[in-house]
N, C-alpha and C. Protein backbone atom coordinates (compact mmCIF):
# COMPACT_ATOMS: atom_id res chain seq x y z
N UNK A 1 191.57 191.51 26.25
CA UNK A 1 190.19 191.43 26.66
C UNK A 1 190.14 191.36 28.19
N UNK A 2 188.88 191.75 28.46
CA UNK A 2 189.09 191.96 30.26
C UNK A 2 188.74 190.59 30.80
N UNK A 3 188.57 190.53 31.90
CA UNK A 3 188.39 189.14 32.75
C UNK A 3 187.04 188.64 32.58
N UNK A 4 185.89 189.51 32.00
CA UNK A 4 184.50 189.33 32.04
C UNK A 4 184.55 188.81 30.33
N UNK A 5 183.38 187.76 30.40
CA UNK A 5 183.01 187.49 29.39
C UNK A 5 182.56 188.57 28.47
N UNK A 6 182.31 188.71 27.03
CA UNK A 6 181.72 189.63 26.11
C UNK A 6 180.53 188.88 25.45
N UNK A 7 179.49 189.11 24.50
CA UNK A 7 178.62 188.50 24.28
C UNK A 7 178.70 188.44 22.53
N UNK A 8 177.89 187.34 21.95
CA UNK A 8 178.02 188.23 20.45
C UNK A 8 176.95 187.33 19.89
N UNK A 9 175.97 187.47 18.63
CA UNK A 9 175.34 186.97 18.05
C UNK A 9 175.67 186.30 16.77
N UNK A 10 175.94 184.69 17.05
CA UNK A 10 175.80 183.83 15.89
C UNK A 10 174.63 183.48 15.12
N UNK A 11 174.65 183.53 13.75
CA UNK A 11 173.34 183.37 12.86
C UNK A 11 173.71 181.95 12.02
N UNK A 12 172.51 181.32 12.14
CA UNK A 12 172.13 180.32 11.07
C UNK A 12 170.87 180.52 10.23
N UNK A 13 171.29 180.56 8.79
CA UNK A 13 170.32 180.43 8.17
C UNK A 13 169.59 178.81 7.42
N UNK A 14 168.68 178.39 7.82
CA UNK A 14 168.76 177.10 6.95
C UNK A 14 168.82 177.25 5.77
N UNK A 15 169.45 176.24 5.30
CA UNK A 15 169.72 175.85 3.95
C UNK A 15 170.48 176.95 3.20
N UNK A 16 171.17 178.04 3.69
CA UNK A 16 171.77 179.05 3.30
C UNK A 16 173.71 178.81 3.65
N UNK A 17 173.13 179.17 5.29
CA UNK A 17 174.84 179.38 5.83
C UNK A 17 174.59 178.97 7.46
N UNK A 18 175.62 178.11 8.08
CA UNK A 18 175.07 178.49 9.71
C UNK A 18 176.66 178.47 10.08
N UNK A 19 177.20 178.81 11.27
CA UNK A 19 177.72 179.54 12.61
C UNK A 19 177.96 177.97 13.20
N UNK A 20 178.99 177.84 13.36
CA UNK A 20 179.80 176.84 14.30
C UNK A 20 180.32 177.55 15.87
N UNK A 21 180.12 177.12 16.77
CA UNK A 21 180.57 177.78 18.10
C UNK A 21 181.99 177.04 18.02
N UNK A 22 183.08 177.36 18.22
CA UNK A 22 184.22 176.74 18.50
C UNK A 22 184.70 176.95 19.98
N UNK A 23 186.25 176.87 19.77
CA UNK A 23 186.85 177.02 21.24
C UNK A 23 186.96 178.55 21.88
N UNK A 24 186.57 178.94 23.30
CA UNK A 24 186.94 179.78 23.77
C UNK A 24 185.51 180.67 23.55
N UNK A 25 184.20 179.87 23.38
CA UNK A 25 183.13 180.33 23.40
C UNK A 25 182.18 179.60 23.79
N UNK A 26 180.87 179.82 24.25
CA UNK A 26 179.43 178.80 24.50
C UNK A 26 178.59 179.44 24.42
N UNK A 27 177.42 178.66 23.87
CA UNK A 27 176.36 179.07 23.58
C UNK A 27 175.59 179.46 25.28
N UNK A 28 174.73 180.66 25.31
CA UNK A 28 173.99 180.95 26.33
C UNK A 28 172.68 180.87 26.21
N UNK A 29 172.51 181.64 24.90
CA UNK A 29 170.89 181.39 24.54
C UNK A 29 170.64 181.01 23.31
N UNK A 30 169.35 180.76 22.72
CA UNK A 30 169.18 180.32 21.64
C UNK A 30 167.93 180.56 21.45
N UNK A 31 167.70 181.47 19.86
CA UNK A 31 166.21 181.76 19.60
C UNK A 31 166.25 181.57 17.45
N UNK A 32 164.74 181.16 17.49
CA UNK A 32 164.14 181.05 16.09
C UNK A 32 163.87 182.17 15.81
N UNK A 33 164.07 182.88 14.65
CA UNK A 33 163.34 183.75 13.92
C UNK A 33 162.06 183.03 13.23
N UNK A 34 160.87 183.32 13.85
CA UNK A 34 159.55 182.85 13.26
C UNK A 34 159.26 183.89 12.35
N UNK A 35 158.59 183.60 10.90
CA UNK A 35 157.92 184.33 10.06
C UNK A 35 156.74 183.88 9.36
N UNK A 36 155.51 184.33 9.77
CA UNK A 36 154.86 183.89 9.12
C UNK A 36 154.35 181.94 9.10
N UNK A 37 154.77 181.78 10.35
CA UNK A 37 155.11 180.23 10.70
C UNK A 37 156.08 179.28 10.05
N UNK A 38 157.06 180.22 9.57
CA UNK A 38 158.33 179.55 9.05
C UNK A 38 159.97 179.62 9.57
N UNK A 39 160.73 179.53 10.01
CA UNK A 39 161.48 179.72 10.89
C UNK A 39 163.01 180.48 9.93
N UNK A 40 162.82 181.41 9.97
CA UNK A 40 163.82 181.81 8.87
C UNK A 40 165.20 181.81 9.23
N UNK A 41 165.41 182.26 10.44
CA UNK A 41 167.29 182.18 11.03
C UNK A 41 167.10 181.81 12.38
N UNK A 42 168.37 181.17 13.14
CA UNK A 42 168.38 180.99 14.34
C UNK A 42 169.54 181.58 14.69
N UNK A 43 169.45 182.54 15.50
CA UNK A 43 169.98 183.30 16.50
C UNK A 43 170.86 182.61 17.69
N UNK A 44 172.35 182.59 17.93
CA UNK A 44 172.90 182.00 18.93
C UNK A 44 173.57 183.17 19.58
N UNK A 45 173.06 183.46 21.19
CA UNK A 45 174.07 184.66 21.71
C UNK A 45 174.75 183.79 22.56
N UNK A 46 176.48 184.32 22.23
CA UNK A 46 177.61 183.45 22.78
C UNK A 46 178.17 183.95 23.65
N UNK A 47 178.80 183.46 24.53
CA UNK A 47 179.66 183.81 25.49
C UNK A 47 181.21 183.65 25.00
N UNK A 48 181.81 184.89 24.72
CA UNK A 48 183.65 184.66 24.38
C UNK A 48 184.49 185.04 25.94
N UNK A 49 184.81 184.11 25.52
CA UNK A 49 186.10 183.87 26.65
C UNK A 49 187.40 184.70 26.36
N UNK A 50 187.57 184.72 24.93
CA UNK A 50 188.97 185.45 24.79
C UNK A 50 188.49 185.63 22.88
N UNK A 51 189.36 186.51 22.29
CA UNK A 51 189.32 186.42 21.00
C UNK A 51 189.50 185.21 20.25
N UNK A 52 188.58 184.97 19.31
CA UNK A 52 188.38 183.52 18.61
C UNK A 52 187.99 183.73 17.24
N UNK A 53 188.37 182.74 16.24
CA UNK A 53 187.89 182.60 15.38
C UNK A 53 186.28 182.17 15.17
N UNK A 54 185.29 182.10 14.17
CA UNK A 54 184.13 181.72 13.97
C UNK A 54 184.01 181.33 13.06
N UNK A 55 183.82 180.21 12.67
CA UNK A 55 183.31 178.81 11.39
C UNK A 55 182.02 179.35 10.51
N UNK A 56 182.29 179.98 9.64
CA UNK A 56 181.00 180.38 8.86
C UNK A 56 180.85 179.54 7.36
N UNK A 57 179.73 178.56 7.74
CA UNK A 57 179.67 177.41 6.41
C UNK A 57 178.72 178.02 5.24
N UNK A 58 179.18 177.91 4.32
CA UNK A 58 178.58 178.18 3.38
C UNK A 58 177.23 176.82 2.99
N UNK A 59 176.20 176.97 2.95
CA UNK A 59 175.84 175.51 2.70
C UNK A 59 175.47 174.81 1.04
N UNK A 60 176.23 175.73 0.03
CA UNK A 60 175.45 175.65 -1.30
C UNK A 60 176.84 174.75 -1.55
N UNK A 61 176.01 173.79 -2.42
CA UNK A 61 177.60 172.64 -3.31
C UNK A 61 178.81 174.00 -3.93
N UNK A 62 180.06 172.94 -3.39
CA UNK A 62 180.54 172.63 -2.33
C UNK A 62 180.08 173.45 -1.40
N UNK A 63 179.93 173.19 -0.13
CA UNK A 63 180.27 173.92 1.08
C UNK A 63 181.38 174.59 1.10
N UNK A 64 181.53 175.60 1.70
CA UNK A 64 182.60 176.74 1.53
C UNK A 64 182.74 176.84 3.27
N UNK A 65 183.93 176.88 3.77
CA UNK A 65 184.20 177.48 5.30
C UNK A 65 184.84 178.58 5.18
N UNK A 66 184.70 179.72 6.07
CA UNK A 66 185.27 180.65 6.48
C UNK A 66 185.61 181.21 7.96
N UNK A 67 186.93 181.50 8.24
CA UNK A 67 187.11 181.63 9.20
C UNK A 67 187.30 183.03 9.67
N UNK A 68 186.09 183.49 10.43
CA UNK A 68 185.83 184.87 10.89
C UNK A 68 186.71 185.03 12.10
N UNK A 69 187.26 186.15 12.78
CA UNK A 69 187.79 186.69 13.57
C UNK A 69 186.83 187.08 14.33
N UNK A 70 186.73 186.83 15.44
CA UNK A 70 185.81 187.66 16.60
C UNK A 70 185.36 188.91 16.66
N UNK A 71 187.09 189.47 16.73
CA UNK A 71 186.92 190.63 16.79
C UNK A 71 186.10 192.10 15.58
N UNK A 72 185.87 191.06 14.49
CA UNK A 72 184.84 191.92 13.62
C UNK A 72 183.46 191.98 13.76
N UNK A 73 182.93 190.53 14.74
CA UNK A 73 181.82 191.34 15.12
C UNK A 73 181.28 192.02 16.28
N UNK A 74 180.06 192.39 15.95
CA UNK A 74 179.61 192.96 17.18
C UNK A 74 179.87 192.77 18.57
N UNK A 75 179.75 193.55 19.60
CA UNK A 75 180.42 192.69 21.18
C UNK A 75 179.13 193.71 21.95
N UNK A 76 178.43 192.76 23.25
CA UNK A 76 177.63 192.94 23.88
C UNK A 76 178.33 192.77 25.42
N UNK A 77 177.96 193.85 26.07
CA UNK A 77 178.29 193.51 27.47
C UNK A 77 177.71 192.59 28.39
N UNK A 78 176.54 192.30 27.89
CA UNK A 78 175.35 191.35 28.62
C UNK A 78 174.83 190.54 27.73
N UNK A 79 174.03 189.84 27.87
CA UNK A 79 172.90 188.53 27.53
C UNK A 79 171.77 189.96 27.03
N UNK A 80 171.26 190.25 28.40
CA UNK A 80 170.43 190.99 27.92
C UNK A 80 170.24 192.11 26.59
N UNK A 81 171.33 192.75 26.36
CA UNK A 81 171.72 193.55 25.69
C UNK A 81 171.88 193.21 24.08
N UNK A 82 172.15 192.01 24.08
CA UNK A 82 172.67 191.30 22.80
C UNK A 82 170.81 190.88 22.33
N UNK A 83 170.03 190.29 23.35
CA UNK A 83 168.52 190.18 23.24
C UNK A 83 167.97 190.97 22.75
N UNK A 84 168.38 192.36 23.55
CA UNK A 84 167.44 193.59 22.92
C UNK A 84 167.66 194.20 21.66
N UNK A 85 168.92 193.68 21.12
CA UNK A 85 169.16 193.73 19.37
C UNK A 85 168.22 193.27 18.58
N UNK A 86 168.06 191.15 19.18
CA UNK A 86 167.44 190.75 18.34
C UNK A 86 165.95 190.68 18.71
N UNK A 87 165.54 191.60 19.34
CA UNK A 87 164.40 192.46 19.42
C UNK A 87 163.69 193.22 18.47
N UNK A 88 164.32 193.91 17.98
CA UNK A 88 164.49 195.02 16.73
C UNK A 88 163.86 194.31 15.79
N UNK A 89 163.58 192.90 15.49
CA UNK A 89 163.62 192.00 14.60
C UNK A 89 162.10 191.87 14.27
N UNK A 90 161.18 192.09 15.66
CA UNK A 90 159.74 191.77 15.62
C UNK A 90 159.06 192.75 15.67
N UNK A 91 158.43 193.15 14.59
CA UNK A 91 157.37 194.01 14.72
C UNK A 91 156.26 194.34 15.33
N UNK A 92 156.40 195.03 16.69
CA UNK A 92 155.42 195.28 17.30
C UNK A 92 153.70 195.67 16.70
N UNK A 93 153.27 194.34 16.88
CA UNK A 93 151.41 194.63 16.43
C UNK A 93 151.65 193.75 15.48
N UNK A 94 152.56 192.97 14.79
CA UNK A 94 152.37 191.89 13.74
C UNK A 94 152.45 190.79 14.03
N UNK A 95 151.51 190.03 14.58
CA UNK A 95 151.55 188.26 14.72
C UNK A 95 151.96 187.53 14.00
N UNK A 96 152.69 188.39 12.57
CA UNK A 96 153.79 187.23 11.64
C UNK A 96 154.89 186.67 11.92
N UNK A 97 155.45 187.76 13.02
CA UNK A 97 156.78 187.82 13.53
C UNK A 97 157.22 187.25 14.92
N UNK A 98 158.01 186.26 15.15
CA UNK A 98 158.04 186.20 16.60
C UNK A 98 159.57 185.68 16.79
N UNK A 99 160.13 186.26 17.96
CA UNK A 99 161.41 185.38 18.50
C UNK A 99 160.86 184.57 19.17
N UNK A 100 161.26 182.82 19.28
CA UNK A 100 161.03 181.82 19.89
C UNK A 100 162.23 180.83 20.88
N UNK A 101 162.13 181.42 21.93
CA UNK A 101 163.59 180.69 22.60
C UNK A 101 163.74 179.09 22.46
N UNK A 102 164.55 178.72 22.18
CA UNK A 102 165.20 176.74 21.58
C UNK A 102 166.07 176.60 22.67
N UNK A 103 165.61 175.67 22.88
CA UNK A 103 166.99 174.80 24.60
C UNK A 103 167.88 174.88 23.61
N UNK A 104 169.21 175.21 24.20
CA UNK A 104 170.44 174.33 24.05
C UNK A 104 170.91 173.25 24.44
């Protein structure tokens, strides 16, 4: 991997499955999927430092972990870029839909 960070999008769903950030990554931004005034997934775009594993919890009895490889998902050169994915998400002209940015 080159000297520059890469970007990538972690998902949590409540009460489904969510995305652990581990080592050799940080969170940069953070947004709600609003629907309908219900918040259906939260969106984490990360900063990787180097190739890493990713903690994907299952949340139904038992909890189930899985350990994803980086390198299968998606890779963004920018912040911005990884945004304008989860862009795609809101339907322009529908007030059901909204991305909502969350502090980290």
């Amino acid at each position: 991997m080159s000297d520059e960070a890469e970007f990538v999008i972690l998902t949590d769903k409540p009460g489904i499955f969510h995305t652990e950030i581990g080592v050799h990554m940080h969170a940069v931004e953070c947004w709600d999927y609003v629907f309908f005034g219900r918040t259906k997934a939260r969106f984490v775009i990360a900063a990787l430092d180097c190739e890493t594993r990713i903690e994907v919890i299952d949340e139904a009895p038992p909890p189930t972990v899985s350990r994803v490889p980086s390198k299968l998902l998606k890779k963004y050169a920018t912040v911005a870029e990884a945004k304008r994915d989860l862009d795609h998400l809101i339907q322009p002209g529908n007030p059901g839909t909204a991305l909502v940015r969350v502090d980290i």
